[in-house]
PDB file of N, CA and C in Angstrom:
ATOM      1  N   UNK A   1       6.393 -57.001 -98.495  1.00  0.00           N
ATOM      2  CA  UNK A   1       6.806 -55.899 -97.659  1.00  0.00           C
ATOM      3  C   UNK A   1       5.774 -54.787 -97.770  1.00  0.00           C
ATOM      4  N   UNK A   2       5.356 -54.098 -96.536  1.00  0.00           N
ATOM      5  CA  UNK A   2       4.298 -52.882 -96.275  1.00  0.00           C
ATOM      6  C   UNK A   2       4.970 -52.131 -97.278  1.00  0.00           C
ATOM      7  N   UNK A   3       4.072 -50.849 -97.917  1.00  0.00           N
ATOM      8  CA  UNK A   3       4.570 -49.708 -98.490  1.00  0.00           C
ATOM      9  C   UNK A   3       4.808 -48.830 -97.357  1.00  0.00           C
ATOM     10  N   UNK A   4       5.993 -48.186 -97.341  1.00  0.00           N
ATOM     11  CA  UNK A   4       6.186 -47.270 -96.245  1.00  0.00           C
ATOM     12  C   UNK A   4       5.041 -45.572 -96.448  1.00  0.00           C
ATOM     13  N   UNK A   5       4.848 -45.167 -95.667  1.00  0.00           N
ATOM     14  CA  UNK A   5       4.716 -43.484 -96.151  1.00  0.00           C
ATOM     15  C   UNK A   5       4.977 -42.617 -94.995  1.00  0.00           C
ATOM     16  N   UNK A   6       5.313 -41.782 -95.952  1.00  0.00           N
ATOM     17  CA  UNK A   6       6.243 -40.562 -94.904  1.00  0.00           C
ATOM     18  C   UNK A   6       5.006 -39.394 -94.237  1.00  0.00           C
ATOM     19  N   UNK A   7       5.208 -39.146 -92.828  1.00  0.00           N
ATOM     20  CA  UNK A   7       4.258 -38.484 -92.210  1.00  0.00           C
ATOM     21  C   UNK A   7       5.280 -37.357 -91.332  1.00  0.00           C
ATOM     22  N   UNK A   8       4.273 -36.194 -91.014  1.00  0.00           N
ATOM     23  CA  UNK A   8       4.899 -35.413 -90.256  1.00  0.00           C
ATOM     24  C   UNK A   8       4.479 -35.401 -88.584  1.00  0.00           C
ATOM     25  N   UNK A   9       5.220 -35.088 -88.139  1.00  0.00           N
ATOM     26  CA  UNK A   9       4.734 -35.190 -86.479  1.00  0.00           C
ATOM     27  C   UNK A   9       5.856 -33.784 -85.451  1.00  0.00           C
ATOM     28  N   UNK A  10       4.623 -33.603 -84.877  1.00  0.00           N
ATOM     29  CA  UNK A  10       5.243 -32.314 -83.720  1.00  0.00           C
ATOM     30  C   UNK A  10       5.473 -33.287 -82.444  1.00  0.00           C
ATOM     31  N   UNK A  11       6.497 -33.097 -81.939  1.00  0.00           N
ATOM     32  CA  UNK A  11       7.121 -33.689 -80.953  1.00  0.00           C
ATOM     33  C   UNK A  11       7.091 -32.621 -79.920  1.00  0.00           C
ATOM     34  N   UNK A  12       7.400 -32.830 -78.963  1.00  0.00           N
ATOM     35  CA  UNK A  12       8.031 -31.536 -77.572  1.00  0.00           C
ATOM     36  C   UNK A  12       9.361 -32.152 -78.045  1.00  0.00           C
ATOM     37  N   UNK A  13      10.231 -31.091 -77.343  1.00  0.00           N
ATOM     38  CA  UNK A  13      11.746 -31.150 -77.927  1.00  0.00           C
ATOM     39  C   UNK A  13      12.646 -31.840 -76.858  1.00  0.00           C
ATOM     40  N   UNK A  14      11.797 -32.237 -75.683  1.00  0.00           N
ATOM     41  CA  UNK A  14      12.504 -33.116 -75.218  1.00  0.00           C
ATOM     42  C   UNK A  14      12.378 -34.573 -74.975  1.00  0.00           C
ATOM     43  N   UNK A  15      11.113 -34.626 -75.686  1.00  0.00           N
ATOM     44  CA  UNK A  15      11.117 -36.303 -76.636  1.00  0.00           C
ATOM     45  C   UNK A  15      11.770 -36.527 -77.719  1.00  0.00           C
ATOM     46  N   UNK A  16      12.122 -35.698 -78.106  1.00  0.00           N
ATOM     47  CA  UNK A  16      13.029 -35.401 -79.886  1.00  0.00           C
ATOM     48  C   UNK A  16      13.920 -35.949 -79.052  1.00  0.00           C
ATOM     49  N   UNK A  17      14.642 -34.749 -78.077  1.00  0.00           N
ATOM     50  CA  UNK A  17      16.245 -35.325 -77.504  1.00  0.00           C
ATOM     51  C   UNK A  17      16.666 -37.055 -77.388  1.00  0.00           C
ATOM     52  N   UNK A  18      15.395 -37.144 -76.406  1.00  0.00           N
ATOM     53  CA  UNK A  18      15.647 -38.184 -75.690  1.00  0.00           C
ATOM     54  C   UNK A  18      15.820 -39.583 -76.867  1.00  0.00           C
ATOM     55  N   UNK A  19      14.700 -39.268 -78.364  1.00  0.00           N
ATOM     56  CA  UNK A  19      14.793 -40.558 -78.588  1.00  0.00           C
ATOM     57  C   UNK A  19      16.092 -40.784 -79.528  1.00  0.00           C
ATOM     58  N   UNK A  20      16.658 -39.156 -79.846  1.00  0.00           N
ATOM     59  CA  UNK A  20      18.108 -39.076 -80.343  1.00  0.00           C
ATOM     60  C   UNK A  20      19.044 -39.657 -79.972  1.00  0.00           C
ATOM     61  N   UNK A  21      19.081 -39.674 -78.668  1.00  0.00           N
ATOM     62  CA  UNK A  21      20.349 -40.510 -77.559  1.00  0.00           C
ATOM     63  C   UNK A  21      19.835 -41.695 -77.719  1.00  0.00           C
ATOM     64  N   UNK A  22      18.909 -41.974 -77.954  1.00  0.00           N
ATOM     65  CA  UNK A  22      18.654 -43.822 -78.236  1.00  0.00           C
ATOM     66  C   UNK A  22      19.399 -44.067 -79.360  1.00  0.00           C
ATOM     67  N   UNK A  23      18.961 -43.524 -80.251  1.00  0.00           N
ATOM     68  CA  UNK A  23      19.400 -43.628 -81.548  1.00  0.00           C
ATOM     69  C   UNK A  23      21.376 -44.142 -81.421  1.00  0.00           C
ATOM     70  N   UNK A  24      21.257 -43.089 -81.107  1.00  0.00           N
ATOM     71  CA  UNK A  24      23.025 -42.466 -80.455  1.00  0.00           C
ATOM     72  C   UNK A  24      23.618 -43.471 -79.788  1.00  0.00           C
ATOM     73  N   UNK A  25      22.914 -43.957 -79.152  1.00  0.00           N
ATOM     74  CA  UNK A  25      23.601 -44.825 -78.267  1.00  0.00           C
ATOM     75  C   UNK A  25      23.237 -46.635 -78.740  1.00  0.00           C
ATOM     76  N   UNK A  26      22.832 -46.545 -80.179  1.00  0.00           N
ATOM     77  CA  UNK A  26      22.749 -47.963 -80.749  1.00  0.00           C
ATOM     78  C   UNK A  26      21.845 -48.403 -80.333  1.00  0.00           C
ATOM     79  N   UNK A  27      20.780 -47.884 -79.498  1.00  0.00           N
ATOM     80  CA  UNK A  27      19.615 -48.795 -79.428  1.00  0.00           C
ATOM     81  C   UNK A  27      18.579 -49.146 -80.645  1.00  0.00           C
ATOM     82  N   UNK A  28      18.402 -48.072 -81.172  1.00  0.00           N
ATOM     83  CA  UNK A  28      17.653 -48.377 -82.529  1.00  0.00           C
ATOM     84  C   UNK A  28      19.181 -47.654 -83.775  1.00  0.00           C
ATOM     85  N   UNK A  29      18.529 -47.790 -84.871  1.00  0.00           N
ATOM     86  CA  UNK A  29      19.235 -47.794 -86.109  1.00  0.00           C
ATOM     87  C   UNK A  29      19.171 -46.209 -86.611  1.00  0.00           C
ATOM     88  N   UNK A  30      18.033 -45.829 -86.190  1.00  0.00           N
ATOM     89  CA  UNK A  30      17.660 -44.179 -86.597  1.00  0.00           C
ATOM     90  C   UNK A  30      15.901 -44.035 -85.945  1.00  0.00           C
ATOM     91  N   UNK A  31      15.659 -42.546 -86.324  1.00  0.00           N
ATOM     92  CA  UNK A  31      14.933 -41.960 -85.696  1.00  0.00           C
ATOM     93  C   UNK A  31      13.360 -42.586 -85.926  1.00  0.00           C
ATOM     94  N   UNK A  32      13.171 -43.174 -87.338  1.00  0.00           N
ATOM     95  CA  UNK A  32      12.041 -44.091 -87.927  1.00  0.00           C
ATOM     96  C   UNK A  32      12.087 -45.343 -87.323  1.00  0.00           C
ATOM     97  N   UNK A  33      13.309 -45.959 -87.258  1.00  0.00           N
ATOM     98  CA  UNK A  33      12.627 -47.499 -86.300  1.00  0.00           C
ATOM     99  C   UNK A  33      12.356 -47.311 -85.031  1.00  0.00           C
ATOM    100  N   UNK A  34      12.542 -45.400 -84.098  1.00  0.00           N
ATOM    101  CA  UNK A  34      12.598 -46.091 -82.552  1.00  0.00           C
ATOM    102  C   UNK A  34      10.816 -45.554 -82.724  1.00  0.00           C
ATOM    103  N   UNK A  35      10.297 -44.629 -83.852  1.00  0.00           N
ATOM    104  CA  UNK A  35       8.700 -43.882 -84.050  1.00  0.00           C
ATOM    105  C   UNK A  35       7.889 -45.392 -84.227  1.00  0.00           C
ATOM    106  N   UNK A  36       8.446 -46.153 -85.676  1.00  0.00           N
ATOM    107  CA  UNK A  36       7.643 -47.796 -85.773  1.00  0.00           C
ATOM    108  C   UNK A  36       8.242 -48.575 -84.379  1.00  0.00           C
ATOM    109  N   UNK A  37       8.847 -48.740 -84.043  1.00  0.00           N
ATOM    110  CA  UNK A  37       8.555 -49.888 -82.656  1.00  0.00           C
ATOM    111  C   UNK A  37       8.042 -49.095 -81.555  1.00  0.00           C
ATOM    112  N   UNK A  38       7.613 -48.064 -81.456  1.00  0.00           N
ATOM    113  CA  UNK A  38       6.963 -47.577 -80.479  1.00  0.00           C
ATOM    114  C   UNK A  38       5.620 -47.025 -80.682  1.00  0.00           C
ATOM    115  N   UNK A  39       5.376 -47.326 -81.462  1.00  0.00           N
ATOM    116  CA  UNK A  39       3.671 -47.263 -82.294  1.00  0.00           C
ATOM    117  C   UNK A  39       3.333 -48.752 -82.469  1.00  0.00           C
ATOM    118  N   UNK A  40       4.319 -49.419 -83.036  1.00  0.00           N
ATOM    119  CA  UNK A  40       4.016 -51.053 -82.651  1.00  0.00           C
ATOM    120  C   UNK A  40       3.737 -51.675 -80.979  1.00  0.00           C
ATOM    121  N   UNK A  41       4.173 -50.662 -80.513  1.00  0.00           N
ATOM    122  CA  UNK A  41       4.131 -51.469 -78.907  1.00  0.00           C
ATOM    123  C   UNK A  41       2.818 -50.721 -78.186  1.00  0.00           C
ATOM    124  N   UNK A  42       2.733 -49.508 -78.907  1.00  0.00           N
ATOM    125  CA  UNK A  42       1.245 -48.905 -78.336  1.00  0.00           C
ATOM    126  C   UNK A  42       0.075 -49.828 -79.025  1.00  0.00           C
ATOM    127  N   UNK A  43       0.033 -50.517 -80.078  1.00  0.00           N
ATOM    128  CA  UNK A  43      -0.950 -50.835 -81.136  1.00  0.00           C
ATOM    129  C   UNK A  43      -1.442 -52.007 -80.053  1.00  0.00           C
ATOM    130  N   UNK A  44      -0.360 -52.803 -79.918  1.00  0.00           N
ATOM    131  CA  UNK A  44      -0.383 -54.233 -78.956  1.00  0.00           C
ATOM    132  C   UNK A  44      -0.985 -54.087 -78.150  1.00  0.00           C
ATOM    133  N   UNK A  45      -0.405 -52.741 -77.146  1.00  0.00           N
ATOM    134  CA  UNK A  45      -0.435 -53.021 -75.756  1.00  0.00           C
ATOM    135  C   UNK A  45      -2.442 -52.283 -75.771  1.00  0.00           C
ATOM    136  N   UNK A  46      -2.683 -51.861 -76.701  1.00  0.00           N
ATOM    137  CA  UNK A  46      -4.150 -51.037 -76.839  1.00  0.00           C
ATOM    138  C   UNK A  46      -5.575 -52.850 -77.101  1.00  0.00           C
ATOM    139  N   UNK A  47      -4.266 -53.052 -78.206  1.00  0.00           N
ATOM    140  CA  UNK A  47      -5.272 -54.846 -78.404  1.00  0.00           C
ATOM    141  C   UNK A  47      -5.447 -55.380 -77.359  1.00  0.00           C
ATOM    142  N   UNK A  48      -4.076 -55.837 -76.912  1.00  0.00           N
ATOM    143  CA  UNK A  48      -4.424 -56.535 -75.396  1.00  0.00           C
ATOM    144  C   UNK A  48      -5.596 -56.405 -74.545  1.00  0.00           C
ATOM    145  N   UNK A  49      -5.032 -54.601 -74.246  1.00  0.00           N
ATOM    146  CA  UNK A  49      -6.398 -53.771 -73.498  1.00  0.00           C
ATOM    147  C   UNK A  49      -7.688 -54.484 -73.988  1.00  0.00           C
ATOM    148  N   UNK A  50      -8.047 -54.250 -75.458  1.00  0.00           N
ATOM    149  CA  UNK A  50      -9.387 -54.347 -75.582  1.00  0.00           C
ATOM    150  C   UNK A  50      -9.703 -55.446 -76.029  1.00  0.00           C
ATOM    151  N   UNK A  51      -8.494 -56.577 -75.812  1.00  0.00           N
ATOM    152  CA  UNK A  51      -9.007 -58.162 -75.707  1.00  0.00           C
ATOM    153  C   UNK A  51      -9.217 -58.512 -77.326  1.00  0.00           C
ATOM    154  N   UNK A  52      -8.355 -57.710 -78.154  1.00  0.00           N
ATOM    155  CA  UNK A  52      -8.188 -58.647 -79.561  1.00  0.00           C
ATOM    156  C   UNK A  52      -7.371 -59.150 -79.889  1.00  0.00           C
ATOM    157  N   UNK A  53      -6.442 -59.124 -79.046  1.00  0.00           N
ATOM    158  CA  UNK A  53      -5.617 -60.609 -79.285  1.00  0.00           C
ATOM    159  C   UNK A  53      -5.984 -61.769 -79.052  1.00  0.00           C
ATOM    160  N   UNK A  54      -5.468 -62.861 -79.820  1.00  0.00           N
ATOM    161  CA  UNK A  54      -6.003 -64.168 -79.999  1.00  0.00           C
ATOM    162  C   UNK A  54      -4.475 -65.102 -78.795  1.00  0.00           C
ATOM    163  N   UNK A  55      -4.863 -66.267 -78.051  1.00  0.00           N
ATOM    164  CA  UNK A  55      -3.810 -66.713 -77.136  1.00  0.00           C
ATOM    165  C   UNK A  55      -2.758 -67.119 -77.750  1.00  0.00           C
ATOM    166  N   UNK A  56      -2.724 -67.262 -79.013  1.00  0.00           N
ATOM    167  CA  UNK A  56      -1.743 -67.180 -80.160  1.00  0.00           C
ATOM    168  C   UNK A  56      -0.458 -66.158 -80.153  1.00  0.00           C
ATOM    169  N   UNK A  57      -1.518 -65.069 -80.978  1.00  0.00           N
ATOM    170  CA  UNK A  57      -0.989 -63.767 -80.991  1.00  0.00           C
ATOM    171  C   UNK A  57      -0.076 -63.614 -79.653  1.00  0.00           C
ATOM    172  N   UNK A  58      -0.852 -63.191 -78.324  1.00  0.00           N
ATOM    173  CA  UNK A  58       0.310 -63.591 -76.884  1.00  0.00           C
ATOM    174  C   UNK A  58       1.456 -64.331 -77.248  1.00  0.00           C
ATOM    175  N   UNK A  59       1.004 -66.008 -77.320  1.00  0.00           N
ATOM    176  CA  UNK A  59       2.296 -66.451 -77.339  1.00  0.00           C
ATOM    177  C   UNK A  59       3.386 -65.789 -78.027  1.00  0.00           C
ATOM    178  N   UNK A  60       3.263 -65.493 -79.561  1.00  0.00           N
ATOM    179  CA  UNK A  60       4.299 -65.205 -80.138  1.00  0.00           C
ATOM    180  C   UNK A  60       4.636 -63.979 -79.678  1.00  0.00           C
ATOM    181  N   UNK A  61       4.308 -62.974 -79.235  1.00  0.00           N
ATOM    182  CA  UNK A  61       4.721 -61.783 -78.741  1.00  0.00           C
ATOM    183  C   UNK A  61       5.418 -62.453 -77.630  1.00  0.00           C
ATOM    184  N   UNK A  62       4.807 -63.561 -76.966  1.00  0.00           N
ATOM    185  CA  UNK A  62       6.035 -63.897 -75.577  1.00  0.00           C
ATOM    186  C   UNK A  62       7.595 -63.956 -76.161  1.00  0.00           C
ATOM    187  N   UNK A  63       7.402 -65.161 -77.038  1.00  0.00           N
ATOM    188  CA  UNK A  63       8.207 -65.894 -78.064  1.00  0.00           C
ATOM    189  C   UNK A  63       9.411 -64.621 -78.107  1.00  0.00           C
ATOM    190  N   UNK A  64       8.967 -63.657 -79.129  1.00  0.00           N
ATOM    191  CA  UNK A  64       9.582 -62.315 -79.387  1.00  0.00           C
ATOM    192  C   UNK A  64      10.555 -61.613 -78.310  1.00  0.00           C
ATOM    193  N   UNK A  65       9.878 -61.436 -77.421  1.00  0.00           N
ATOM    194  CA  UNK A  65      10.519 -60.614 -76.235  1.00  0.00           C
ATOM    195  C   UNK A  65      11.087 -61.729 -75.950  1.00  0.00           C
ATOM    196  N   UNK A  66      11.067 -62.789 -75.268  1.00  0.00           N
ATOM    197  CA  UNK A  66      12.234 -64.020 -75.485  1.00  0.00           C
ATOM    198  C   UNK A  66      13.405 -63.802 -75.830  1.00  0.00           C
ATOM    199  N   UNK A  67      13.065 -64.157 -77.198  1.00  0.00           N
ATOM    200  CA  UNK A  67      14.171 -63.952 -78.381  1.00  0.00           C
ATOM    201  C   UNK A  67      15.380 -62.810 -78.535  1.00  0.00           C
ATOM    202  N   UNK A  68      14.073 -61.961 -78.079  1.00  0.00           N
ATOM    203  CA  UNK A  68      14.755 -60.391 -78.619  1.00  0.00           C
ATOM    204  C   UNK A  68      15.761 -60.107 -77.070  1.00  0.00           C
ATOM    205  N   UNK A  69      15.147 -60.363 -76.101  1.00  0.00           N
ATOM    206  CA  UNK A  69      15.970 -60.724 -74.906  1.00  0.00           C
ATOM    207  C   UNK A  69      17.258 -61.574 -74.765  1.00  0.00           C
ATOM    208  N   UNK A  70      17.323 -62.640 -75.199  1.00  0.00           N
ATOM    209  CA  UNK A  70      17.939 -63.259 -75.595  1.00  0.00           C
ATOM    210  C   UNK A  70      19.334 -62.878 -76.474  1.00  0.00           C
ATOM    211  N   UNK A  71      18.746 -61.615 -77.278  1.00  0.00           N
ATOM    212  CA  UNK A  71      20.281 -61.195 -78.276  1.00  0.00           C
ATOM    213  C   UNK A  71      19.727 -61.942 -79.267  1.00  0.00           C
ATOM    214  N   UNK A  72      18.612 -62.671 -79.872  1.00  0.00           N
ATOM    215  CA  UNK A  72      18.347 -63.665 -80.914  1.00  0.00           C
ATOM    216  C   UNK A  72      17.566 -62.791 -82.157  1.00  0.00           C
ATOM    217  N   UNK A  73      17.866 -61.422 -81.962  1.00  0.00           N
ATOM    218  CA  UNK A  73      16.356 -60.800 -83.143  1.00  0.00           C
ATOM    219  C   UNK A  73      17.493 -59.660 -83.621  1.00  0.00           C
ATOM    220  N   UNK A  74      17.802 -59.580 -84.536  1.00  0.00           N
ATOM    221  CA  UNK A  74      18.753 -58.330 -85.171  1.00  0.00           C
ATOM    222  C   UNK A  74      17.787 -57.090 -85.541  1.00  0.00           C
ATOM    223  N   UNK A  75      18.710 -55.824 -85.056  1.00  0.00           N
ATOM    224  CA  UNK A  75      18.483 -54.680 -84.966  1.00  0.00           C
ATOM    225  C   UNK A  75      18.443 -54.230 -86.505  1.00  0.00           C
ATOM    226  N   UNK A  76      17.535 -53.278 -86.958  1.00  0.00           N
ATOM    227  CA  UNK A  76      17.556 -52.525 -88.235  1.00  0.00           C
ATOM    228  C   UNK A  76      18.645 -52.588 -88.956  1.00  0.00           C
ATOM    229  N   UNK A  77      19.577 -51.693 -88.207  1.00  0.00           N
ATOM    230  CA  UNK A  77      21.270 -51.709 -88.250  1.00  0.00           C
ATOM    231  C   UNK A  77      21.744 -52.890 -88.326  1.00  0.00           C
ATOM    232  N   UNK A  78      21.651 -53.643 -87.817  1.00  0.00           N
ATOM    233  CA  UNK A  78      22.121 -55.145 -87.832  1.00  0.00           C
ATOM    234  C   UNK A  78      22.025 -55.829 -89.079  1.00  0.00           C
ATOM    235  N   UNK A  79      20.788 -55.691 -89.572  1.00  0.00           N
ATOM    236  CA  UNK A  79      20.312 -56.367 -90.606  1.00  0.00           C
ATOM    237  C   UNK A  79      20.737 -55.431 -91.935  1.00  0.00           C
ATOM    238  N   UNK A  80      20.795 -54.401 -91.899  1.00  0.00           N
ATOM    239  CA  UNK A  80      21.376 -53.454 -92.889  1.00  0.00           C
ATOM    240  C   UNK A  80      23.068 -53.906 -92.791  1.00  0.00           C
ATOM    241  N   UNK A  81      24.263 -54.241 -91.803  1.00  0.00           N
ATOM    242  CA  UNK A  81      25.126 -54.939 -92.242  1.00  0.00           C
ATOM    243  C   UNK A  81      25.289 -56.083 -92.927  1.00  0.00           C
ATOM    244  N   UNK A  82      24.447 -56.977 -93.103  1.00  0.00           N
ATOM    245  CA  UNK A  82      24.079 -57.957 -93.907  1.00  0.00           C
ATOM    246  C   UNK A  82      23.390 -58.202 -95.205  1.00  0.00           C
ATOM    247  N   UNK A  83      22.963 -56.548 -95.198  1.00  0.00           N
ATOM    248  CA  UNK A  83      22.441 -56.605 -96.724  1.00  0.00           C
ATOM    249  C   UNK A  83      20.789 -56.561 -96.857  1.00  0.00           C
ATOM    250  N   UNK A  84      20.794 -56.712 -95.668  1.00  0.00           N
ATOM    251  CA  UNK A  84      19.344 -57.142 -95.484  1.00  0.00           C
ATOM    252  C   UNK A  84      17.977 -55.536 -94.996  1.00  0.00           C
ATOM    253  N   UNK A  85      17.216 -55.853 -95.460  1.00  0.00           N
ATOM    254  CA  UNK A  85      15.839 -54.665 -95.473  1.00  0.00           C
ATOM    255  C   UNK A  85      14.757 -55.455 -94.624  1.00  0.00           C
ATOM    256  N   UNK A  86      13.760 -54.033 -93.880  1.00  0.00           N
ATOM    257  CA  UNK A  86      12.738 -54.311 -92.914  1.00  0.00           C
ATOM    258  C   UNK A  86      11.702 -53.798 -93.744  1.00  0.00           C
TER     259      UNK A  86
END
């Protein structure tokens, strides 16, 4: 497992809101998984751009959104009812 570390960040306050009501409304687990999956999806979507992904890498990102489409990939929250850590 990564070591986590804690960082600070200035937001506008109506990106704060907005990703609160995500939160709120069960899409993510809290305010840190919706900051990591949305820094994860910029990281990708920047590789793609500059062609370092391998046709691999693609697939399984297909795979993923699949899955995760599907209802097949448990949420932070999800996995924290089970006992379970990300």
């Amino acid at each position: 497992m990564m070591e986590s570390v804690r960082v600070n960040v200035l937001l506008p306050e109506k990106l704060l809101r907005e990703s609160k009501s995500l939160v709120e409304k069960g899409y993510f687990s809290n305010f840190s998984e919706i900051v990591r999956e949305s820094l994860r999806r910029e990281i990708i979507n920047y590789k793609i751009g500059l062609g370092e992904l391998t046709e691999k890498d693609l697939e399984l990102l297909e795979w993923v959104r699949h899955e995760k489409a599907a209802g097949n990939i448990l949420s932070e929250k999800d996995m924290a009812k089970h006992g379970l850590k990300v």
